[in-house]
C-alpha atoms as a PDB file:
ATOM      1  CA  UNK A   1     162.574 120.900 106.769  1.00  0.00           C
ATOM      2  CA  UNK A   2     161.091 117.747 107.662  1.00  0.00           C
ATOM      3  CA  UNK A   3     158.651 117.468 104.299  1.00  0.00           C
ATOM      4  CA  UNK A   4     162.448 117.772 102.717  1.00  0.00           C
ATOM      5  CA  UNK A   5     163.939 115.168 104.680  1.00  0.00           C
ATOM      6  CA  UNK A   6     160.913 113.018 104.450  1.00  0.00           C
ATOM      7  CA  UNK A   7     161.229 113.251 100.408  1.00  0.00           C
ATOM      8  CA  UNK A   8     164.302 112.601  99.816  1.00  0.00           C
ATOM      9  CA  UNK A   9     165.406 110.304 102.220  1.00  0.00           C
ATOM     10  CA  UNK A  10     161.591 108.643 101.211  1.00  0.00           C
ATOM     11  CA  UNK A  11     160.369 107.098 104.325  1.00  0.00           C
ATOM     12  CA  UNK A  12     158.410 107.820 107.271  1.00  0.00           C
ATOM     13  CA  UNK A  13     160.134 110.661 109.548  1.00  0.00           C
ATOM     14  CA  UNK A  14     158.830 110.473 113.321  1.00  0.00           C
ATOM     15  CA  UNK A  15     160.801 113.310 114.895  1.00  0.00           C
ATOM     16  CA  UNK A  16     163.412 115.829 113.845  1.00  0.00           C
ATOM     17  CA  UNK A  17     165.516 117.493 116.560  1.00  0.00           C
ATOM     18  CA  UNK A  18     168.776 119.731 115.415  1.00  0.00           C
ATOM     19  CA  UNK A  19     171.795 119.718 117.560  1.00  0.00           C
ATOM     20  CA  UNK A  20     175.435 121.889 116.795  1.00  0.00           C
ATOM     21  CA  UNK A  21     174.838 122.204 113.167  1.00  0.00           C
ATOM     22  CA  UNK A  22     173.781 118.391 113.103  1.00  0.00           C
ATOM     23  CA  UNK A  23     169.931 117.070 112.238  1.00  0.00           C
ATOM     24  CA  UNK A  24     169.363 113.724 113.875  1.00  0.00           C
ATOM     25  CA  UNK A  25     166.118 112.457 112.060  1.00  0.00           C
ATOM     26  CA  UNK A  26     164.254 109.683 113.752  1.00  0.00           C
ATOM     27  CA  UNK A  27     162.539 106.867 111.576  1.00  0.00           C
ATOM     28  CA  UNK A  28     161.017 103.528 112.096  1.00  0.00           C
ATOM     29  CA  UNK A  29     163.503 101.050 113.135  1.00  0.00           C
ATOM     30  CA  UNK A  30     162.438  98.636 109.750  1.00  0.00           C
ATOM     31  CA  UNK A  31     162.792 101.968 107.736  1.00  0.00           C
ATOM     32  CA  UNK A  32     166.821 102.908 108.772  1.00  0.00           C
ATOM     33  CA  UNK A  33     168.361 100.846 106.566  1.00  0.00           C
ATOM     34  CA  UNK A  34     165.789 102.665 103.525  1.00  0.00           C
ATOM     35  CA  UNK A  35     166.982 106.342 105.158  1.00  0.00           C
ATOM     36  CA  UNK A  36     170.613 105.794 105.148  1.00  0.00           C
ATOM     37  CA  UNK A  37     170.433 104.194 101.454  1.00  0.00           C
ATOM     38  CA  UNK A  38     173.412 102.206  99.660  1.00  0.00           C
ATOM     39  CA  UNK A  39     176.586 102.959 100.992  1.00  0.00           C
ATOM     40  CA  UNK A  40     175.077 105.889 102.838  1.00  0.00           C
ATOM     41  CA  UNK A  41     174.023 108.056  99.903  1.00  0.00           C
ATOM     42  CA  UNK A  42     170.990 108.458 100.544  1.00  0.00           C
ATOM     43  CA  UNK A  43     171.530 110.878 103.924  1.00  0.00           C
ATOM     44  CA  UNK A  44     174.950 112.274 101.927  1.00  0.00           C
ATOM     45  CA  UNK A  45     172.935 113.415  99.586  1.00  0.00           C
ATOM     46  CA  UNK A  46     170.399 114.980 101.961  1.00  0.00           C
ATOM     47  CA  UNK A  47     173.629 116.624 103.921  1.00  0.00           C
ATOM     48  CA  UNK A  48     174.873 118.115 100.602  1.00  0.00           C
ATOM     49  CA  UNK A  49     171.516 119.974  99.721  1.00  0.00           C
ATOM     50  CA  UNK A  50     170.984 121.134 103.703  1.00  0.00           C
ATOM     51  CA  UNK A  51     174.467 121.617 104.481  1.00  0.00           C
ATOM     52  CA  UNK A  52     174.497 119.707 107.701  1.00  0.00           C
ATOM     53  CA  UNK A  53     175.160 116.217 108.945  1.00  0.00           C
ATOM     54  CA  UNK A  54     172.270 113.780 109.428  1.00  0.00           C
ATOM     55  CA  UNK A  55     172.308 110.899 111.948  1.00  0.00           C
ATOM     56  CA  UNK A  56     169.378 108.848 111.584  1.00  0.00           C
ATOM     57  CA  UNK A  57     168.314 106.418 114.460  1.00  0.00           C
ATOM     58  CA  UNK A  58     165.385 103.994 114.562  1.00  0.00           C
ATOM     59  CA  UNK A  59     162.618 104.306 117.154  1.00  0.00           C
END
């Protein structure tokens, strides 16, 4: 799952954890803004092809 995330949310992915049907995907704090794309559509994207929400935080 995390080569997936890594691809299409296209930056570096640090740490992966899953929580209640939730995937909160770490990423370098200067990459978050990348990860979350335009509006967001980058991670609703990703949560339409895995079928669970994404929170991504910045380490």
């Amino acid at each position: 799952m995390e080569d997936r995330l890594k691809q299409m949310l296209r930056v570096e992915i640090l740490k992966v954890e899953e929580e209640e049907g939730k995937i909160i995907v770490y990423v370098p704090k200067e990459q978050v803004k990348i990860a979350v794309g335009s509006g967001g559509s980058a991670v609703k994207a990703a949560e339409l092809v895995l079928g669970k929400k994404i929170e991504v935080r910045g380490m």
